[in-house]
C-alpha atoms as a PDB file:
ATOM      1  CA  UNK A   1     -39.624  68.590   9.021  1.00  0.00           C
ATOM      2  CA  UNK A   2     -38.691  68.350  12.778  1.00  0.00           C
ATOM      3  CA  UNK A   3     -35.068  69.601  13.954  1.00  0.00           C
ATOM      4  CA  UNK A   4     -33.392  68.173  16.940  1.00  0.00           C
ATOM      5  CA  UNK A   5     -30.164  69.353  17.763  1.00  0.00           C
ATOM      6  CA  UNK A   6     -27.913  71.856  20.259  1.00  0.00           C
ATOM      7  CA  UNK A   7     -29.459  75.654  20.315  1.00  0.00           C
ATOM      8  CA  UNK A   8     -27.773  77.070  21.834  1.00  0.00           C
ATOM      9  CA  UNK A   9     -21.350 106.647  22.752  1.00  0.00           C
ATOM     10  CA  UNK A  10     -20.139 108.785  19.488  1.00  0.00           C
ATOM     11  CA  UNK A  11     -16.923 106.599  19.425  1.00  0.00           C
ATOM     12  CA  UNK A  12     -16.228 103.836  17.228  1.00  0.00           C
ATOM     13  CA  UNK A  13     -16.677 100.477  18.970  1.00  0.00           C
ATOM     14  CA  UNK A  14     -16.517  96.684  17.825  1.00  0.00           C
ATOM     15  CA  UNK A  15     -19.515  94.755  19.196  1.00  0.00           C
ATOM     16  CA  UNK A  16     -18.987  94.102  22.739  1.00  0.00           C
ATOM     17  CA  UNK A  17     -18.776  97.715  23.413  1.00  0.00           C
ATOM     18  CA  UNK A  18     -14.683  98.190  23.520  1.00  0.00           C
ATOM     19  CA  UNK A  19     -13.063 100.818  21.233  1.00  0.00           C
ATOM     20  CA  UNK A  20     -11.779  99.389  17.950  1.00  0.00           C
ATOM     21  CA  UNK A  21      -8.009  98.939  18.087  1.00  0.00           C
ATOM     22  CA  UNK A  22      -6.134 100.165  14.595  1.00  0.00           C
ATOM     23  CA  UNK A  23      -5.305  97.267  12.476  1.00  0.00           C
ATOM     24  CA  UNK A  24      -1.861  96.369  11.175  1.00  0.00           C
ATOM     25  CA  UNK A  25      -0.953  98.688   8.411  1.00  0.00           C
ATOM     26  CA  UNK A  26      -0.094  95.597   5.955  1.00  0.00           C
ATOM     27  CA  UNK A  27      -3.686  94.649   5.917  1.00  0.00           C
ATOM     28  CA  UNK A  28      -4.939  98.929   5.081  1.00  0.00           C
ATOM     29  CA  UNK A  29      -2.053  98.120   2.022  1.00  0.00           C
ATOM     30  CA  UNK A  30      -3.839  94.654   0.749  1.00  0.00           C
ATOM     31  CA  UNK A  31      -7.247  96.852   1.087  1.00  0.00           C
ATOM     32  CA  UNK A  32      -5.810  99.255  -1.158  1.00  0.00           C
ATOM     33  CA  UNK A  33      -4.499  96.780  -3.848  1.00  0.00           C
ATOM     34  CA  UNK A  34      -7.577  94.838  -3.787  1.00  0.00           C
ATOM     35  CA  UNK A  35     -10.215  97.528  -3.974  1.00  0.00           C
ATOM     36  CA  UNK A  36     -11.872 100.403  -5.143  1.00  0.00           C
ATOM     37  CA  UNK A  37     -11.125 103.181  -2.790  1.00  0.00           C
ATOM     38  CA  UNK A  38     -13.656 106.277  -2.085  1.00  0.00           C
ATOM     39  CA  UNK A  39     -12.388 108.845  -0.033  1.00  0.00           C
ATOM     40  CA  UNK A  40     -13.216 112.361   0.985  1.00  0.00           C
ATOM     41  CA  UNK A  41     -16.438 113.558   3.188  1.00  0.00           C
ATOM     42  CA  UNK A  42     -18.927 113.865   0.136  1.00  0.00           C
ATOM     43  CA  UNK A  43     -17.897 111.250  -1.942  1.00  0.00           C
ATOM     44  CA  UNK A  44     -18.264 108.828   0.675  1.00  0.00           C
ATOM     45  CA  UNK A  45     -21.976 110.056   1.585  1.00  0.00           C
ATOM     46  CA  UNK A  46     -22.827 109.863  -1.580  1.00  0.00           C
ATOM     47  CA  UNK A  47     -21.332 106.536  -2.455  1.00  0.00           C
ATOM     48  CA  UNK A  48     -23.581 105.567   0.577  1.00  0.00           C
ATOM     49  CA  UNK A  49     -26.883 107.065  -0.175  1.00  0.00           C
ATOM     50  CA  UNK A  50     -26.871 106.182  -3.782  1.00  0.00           C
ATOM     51  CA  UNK A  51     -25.373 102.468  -4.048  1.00  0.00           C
ATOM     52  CA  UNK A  52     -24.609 101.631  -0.191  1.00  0.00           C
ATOM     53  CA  UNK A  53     -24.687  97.328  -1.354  1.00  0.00           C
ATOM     54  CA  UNK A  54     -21.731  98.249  -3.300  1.00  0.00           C
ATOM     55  CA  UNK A  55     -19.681  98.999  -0.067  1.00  0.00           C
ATOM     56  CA  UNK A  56     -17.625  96.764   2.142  1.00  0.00           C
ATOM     57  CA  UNK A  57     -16.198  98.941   4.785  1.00  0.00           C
ATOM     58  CA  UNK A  58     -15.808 102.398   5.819  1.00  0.00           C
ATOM     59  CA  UNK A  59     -12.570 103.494   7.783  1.00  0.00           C
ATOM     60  CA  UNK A  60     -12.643 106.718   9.768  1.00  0.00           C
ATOM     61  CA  UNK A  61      -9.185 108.296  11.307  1.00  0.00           C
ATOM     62  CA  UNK A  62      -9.249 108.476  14.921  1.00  0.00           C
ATOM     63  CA  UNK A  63      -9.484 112.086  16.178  1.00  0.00           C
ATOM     64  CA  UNK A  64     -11.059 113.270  12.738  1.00  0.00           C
ATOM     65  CA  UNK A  65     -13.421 116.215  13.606  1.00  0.00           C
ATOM     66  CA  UNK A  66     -15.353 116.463  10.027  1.00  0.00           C
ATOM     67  CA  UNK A  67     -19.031 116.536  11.607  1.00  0.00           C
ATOM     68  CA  UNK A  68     -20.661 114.866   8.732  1.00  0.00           C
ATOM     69  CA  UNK A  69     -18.324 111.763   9.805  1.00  0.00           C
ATOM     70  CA  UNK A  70     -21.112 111.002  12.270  1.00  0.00           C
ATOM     71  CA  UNK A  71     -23.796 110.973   9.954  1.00  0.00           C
ATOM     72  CA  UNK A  72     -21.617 108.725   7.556  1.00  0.00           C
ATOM     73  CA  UNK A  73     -20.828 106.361  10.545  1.00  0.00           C
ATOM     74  CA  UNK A  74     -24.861 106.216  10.925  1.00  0.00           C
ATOM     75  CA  UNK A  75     -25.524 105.501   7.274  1.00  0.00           C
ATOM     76  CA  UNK A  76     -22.978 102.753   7.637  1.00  0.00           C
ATOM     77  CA  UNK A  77     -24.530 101.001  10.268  1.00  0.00           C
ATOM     78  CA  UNK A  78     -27.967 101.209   9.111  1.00  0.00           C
ATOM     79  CA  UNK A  79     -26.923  99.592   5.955  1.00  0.00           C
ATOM     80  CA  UNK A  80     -24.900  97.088   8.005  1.00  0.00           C
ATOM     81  CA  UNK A  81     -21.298  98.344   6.927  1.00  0.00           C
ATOM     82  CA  UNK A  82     -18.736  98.094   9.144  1.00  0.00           C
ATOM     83  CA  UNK A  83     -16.698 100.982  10.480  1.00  0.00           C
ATOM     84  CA  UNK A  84     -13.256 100.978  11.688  1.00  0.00           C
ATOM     85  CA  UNK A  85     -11.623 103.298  13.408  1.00  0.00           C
ATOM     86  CA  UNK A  86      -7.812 103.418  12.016  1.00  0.00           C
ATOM     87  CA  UNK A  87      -4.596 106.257  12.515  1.00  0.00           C
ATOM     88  CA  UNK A  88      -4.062 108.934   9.783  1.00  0.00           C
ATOM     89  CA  UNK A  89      -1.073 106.967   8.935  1.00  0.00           C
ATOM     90  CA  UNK A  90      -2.669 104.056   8.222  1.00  0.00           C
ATOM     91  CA  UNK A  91      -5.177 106.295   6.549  1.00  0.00           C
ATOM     92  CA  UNK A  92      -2.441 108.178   4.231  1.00  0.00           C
ATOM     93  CA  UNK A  93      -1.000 104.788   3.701  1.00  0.00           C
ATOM     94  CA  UNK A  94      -4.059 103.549   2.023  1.00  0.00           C
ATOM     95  CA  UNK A  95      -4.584 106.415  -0.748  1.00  0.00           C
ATOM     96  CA  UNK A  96      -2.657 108.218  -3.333  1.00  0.00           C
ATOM     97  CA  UNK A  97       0.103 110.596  -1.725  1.00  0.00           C
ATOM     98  CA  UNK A  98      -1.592 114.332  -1.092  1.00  0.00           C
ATOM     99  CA  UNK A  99      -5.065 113.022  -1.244  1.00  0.00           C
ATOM    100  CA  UNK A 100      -7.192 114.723   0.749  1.00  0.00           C
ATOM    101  CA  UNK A 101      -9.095 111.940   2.272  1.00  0.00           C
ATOM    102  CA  UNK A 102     -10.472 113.956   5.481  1.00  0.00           C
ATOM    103  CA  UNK A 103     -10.607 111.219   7.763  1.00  0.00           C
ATOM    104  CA  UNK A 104     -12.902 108.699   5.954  1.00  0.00           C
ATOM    105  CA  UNK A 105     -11.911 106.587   2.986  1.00  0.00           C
ATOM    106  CA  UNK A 106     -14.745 103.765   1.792  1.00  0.00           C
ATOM    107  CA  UNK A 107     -13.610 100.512  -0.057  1.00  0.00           C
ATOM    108  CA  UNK A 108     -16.171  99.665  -2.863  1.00  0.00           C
ATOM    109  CA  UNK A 109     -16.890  95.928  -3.303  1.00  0.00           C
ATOM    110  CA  UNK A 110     -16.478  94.660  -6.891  1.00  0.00           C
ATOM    111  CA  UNK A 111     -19.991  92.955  -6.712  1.00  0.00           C
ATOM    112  CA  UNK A 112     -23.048  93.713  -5.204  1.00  0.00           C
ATOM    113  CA  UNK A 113     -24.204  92.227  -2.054  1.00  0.00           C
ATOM    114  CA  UNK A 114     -27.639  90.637  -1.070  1.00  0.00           C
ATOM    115  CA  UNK A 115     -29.490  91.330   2.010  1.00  0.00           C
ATOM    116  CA  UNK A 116     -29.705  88.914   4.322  1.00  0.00           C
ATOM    117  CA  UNK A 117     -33.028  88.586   4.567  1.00  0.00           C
ATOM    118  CA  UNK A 118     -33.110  88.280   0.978  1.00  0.00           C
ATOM    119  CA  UNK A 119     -31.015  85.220   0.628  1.00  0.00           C
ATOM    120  CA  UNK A 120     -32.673  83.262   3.479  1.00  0.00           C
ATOM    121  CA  UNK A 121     -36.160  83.800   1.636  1.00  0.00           C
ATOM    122  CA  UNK A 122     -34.733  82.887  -1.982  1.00  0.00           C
ATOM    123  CA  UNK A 123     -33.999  79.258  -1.096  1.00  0.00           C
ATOM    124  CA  UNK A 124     -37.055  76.761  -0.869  1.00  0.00           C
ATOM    125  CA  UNK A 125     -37.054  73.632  -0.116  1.00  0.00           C
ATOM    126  CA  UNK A 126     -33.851  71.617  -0.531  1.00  0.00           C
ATOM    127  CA  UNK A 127     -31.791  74.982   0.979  1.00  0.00           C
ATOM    128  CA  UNK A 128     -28.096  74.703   0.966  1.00  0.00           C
ATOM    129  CA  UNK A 129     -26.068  78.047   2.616  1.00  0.00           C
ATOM    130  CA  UNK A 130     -22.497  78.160   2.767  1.00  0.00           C
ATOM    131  CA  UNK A 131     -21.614  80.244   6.223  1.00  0.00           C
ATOM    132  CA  UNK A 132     -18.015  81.366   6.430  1.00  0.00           C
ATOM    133  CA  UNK A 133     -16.555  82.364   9.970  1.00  0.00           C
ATOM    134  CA  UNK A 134     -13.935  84.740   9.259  1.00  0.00           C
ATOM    135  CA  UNK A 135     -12.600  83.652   5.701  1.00  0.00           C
ATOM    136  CA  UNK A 136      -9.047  86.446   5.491  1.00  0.00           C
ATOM    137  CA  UNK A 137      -7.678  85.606   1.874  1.00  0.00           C
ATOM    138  CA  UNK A 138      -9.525  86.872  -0.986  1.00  0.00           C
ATOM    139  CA  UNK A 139      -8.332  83.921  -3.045  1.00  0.00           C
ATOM    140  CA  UNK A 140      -9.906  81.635  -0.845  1.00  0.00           C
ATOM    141  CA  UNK A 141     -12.759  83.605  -1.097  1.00  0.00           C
ATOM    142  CA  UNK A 142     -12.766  83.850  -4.223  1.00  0.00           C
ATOM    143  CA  UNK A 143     -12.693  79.885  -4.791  1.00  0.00           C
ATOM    144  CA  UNK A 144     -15.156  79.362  -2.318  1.00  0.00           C
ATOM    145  CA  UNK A 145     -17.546  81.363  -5.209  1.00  0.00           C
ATOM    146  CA  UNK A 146     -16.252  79.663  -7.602  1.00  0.00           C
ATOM    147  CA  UNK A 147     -17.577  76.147  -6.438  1.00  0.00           C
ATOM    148  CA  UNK A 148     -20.288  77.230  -4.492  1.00  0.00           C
ATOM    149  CA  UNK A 149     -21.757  78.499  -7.847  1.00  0.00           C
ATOM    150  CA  UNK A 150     -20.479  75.283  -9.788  1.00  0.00           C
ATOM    151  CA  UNK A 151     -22.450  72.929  -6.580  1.00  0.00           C
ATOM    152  CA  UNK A 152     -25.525  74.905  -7.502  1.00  0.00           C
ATOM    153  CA  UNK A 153     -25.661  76.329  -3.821  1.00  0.00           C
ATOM    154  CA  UNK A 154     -28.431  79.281  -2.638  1.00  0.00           C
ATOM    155  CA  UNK A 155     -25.631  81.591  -1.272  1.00  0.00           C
ATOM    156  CA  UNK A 156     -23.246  82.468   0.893  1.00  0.00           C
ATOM    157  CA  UNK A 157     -23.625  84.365   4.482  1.00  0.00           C
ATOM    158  CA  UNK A 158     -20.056  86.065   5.677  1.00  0.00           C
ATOM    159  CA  UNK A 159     -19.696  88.718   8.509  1.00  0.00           C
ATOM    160  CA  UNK A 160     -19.791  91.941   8.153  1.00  0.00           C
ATOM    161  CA  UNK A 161     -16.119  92.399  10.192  1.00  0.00           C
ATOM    162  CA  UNK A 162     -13.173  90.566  10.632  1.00  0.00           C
ATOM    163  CA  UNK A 163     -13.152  88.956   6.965  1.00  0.00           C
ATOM    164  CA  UNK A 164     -12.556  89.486   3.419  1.00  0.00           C
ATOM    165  CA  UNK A 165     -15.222  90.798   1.035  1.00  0.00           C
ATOM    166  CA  UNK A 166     -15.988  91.242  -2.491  1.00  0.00           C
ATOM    167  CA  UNK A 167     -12.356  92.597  -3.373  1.00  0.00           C
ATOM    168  CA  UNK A 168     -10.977  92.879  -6.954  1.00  0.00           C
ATOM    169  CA  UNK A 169      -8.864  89.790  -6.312  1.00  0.00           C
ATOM    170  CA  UNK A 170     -11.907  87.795  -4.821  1.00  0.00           C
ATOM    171  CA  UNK A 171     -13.818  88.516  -7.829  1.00  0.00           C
ATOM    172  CA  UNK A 172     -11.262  87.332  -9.925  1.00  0.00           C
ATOM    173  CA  UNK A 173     -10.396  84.290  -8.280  1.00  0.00           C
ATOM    174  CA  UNK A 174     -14.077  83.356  -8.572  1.00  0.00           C
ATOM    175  CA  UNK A 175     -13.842  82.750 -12.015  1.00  0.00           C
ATOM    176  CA  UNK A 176     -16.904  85.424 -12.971  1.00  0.00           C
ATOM    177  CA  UNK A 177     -18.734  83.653 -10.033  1.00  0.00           C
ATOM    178  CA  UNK A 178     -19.673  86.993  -8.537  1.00  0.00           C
ATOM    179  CA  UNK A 179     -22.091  87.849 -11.198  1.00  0.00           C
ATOM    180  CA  UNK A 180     -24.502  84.228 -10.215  1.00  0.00           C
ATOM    181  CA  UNK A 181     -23.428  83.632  -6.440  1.00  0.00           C
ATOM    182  CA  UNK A 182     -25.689  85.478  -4.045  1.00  0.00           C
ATOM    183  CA  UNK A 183     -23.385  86.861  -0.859  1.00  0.00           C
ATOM    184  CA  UNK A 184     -25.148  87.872   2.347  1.00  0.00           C
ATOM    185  CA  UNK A 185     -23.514  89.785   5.113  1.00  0.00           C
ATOM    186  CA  UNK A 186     -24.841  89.497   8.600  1.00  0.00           C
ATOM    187  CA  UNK A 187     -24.027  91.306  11.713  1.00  0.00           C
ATOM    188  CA  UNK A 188     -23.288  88.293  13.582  1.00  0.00           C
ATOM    189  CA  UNK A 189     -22.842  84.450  12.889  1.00  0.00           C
ATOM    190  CA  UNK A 190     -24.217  82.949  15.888  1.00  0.00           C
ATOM    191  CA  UNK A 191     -27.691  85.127  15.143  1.00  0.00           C
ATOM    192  CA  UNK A 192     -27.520  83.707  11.727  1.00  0.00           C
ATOM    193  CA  UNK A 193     -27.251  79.886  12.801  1.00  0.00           C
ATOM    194  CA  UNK A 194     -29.760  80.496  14.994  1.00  0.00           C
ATOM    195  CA  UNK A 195     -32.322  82.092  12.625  1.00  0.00           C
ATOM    196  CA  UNK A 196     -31.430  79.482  10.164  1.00  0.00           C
ATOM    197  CA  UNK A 197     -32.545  76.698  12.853  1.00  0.00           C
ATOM    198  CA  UNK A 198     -36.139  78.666  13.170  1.00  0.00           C
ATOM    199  CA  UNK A 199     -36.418  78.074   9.499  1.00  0.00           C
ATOM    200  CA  UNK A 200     -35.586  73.800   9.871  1.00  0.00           C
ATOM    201  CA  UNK A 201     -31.917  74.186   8.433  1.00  0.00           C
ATOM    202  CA  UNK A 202     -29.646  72.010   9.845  1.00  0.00           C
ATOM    203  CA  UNK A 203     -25.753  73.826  10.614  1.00  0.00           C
ATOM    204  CA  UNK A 204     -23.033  71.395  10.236  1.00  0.00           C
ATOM    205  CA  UNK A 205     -19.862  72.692  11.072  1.00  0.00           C
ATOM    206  CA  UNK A 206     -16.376  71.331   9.755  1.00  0.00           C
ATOM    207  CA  UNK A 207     -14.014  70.111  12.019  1.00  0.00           C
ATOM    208  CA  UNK A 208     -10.654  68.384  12.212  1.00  0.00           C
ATOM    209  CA  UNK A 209     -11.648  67.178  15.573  1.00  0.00           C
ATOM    210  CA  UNK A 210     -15.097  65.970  14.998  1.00  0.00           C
ATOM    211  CA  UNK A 211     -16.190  62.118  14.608  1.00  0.00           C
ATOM    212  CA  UNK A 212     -18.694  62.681  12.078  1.00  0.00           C
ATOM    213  CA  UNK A 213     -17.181  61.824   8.359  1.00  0.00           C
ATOM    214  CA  UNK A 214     -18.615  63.967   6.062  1.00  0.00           C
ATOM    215  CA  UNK A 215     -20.346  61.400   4.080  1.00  0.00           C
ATOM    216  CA  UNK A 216     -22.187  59.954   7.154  1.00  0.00           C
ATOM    217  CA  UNK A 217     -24.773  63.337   7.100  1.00  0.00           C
ATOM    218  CA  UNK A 218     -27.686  63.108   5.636  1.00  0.00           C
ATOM    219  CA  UNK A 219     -26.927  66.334   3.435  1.00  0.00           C
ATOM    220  CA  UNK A 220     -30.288  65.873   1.642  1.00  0.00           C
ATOM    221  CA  UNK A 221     -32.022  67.805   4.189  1.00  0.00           C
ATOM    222  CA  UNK A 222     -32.170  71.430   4.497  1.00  0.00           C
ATOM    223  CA  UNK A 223     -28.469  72.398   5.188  1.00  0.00           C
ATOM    224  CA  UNK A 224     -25.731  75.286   6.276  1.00  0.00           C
ATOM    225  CA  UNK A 225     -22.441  74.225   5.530  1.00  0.00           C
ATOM    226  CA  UNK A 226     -20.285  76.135   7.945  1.00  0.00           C
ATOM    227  CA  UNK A 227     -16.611  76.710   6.936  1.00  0.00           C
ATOM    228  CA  UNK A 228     -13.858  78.418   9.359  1.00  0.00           C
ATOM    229  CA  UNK A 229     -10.483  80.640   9.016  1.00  0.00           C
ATOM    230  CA  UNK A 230      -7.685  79.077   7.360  1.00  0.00           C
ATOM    231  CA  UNK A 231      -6.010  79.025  10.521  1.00  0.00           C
ATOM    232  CA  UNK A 232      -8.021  78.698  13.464  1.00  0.00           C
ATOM    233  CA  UNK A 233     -10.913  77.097  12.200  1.00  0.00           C
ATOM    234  CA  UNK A 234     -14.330  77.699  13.631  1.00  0.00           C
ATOM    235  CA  UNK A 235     -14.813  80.099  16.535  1.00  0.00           C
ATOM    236  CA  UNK A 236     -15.550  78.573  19.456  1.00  0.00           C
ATOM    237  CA  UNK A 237     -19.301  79.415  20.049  1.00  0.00           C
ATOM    238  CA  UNK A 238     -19.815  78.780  16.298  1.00  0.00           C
ATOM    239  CA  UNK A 239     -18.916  75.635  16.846  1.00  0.00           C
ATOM    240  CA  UNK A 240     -20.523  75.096  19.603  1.00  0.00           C
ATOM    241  CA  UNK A 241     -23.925  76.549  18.007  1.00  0.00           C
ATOM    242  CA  UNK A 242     -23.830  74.218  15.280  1.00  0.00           C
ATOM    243  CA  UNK A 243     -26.001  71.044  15.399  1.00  0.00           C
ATOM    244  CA  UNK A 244     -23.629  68.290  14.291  1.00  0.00           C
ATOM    245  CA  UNK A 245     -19.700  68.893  13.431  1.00  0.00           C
ATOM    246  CA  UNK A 246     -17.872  67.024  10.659  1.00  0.00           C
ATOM    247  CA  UNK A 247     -14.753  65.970   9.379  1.00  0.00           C
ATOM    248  CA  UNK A 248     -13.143  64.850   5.833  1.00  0.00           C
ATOM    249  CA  UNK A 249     -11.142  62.315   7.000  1.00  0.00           C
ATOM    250  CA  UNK A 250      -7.226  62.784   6.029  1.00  0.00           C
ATOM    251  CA  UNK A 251      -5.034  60.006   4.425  1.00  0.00           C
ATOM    252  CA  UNK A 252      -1.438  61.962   3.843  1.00  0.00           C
ATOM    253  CA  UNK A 253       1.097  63.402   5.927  1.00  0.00           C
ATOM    254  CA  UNK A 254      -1.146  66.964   6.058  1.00  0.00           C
ATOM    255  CA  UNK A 255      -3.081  67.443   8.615  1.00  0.00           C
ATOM    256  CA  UNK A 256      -6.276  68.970   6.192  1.00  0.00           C
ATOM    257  CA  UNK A 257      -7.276  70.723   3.091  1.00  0.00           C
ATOM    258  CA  UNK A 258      -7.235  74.268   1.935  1.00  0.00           C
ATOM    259  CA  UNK A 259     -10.857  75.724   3.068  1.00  0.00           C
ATOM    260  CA  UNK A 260     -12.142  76.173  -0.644  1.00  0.00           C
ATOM    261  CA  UNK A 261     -10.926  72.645  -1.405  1.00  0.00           C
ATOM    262  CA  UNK A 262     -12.520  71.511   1.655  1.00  0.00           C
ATOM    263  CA  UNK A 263     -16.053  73.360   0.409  1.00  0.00           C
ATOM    264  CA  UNK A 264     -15.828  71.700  -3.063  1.00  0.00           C
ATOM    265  CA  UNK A 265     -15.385  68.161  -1.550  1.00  0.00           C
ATOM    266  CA  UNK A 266     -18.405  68.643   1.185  1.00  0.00           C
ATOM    267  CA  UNK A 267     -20.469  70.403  -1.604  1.00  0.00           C
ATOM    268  CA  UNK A 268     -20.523  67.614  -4.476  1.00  0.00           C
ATOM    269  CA  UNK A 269     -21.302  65.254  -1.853  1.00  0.00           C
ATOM    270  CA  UNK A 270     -24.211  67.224  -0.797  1.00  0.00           C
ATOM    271  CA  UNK A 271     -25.187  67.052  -4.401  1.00  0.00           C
ATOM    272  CA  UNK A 272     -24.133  63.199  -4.988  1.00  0.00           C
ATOM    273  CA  UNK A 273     -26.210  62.717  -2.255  1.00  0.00           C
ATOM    274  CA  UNK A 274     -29.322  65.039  -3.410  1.00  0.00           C
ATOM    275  CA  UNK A 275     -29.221  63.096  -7.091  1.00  0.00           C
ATOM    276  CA  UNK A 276     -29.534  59.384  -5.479  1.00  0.00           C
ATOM    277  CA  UNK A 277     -32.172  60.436  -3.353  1.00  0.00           C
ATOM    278  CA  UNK A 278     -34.025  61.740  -6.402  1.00  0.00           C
ATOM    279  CA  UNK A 279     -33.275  59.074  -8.227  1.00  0.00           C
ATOM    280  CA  UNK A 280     -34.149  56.763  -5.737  1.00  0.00           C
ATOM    281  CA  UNK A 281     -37.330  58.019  -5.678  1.00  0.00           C
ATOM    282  CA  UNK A 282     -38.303  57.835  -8.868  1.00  0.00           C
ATOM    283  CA  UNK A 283     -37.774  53.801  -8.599  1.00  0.00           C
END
């Protein structure tokens, strides 16, 4: 099938090279309340040489001196696990009162994630990927599962920082999707849409703004649905990355849907479409 379309130290730093800033401590509470915490120097390292697909993120205090912390920060990486540099209080905040977490406390996911070369070769023809940008709330993540698995989709692709994983309450709010949904992530989004393109899958982005209706893509083709943050939607070069951007066209007083509502509408048309092609072929 031929594509067309738009192609377009030691210390702890995010991707372009600037030290991580400590998050708010709110979000190190939700962490704890949501997942299975690991902490100490040796239970970490082994939680990450025995079962590293099981963890979501590492978190290191800042001015920890525990030299296996660099050798932990390496594992990480290789096994593409982000690492965030937070403050002992945050730290403290995050595990039981006189825990000895000495500087590094790992949250376990409650499912197991696939690589992401993995997913991308599991889906023949017909591929359909679900790519969230930066999905926060593990309920919406969690629904997102849920109908992704009830569409019949390949997987999902998230990245590996700046959004929710598999958390307790994502897991739950999936409905028991977890144990069928295959969940990929990926260093970087933009990398992703374009590997996806070298493999003829189209990347349609959502959009309030765009002047594409939903229905007027022809989702039978090989196809990446992209879905945004609740709030601020796609990221800019995201967007811009995608080949085509569309919109589900609003009737009410609200301006648009809840993002896993917004998947579950886009998805079954994918499929509505899918079934009358096949059926129209067999005419």
């Amino acid at each position: 099938m031929k594509r067309s379309g738009p192609r377009q130290n030691d210390k702890l730093r995010d991707d372009t090279g600037r030290a991580k800033r400590d998050l708010p401590r709110p979000k190190f509470e939700r962490a704890a309340a949501s997942a299975h915490l690991i902490y100490g120097v040796l239970p970490v390292l082994e939680a990450l040489r025995g079962n590293a697909r099981r963890i979501d993120k590492v978190y290191v205090a800042d001015g920890a001196r525990e030299h296996r912390l660099r050798e932990i920060s390496e594992l990480a990486r290789k096994n593409g696990i982000a690492v965030n540099l937070i403050s002992r209080d945050n730290m403290s905040s995050m595990v039981p009162a006189e825990a000895n977490h000495q500087g590094v406390v790992a949250a376990a996911s409650a499912a197991e994630y696939t690589s992401e070369t993995e997913l991308l070769e599991s889906a023949g023809d017909g591929a359909l990927f679900v790519i969230l940008d930066g999905i926060e709330d593990p309920r919406n993540f969690g629904a997102i599962l849920r109908t992704v698995e009830c569409a019949g989709a390949d997987g999902v692709f998230i990245p590996e920082r700046r959004a929710v994983g598999l958390t307790e309450t994502a897991a739950k709010s999936s409905a028991g999707a977890t144990e069928y949904v295959k969940v990929a992530k990926v260093p970087n989004v933009n990398r992703l849409i374009e590997e996806l393109k070298t493999r003829n899958v189209w990347v349609v982005g959502t959009s309030g703004d765009a002047s594409l209706d939903y229905t007027d893509w022809d989702w039978s083709q090989n196809s990446a649905l992209v879905l945004g943050n609740e709030g601020s939607g796609l990221h800019r070069l995201v967007a811009e990355n995608c080949d085509v951007l569309v919109r589900i066209p609003m009737y009410g007083r609200i301006d648009s849907l809840n993002v896993s509502v917004a998947a579950g509408v886009i998805l079954f048309e994918a499929r509505r479409q899918r079934a009358a092609k096949a059926e129209h072929a067999l005419e």
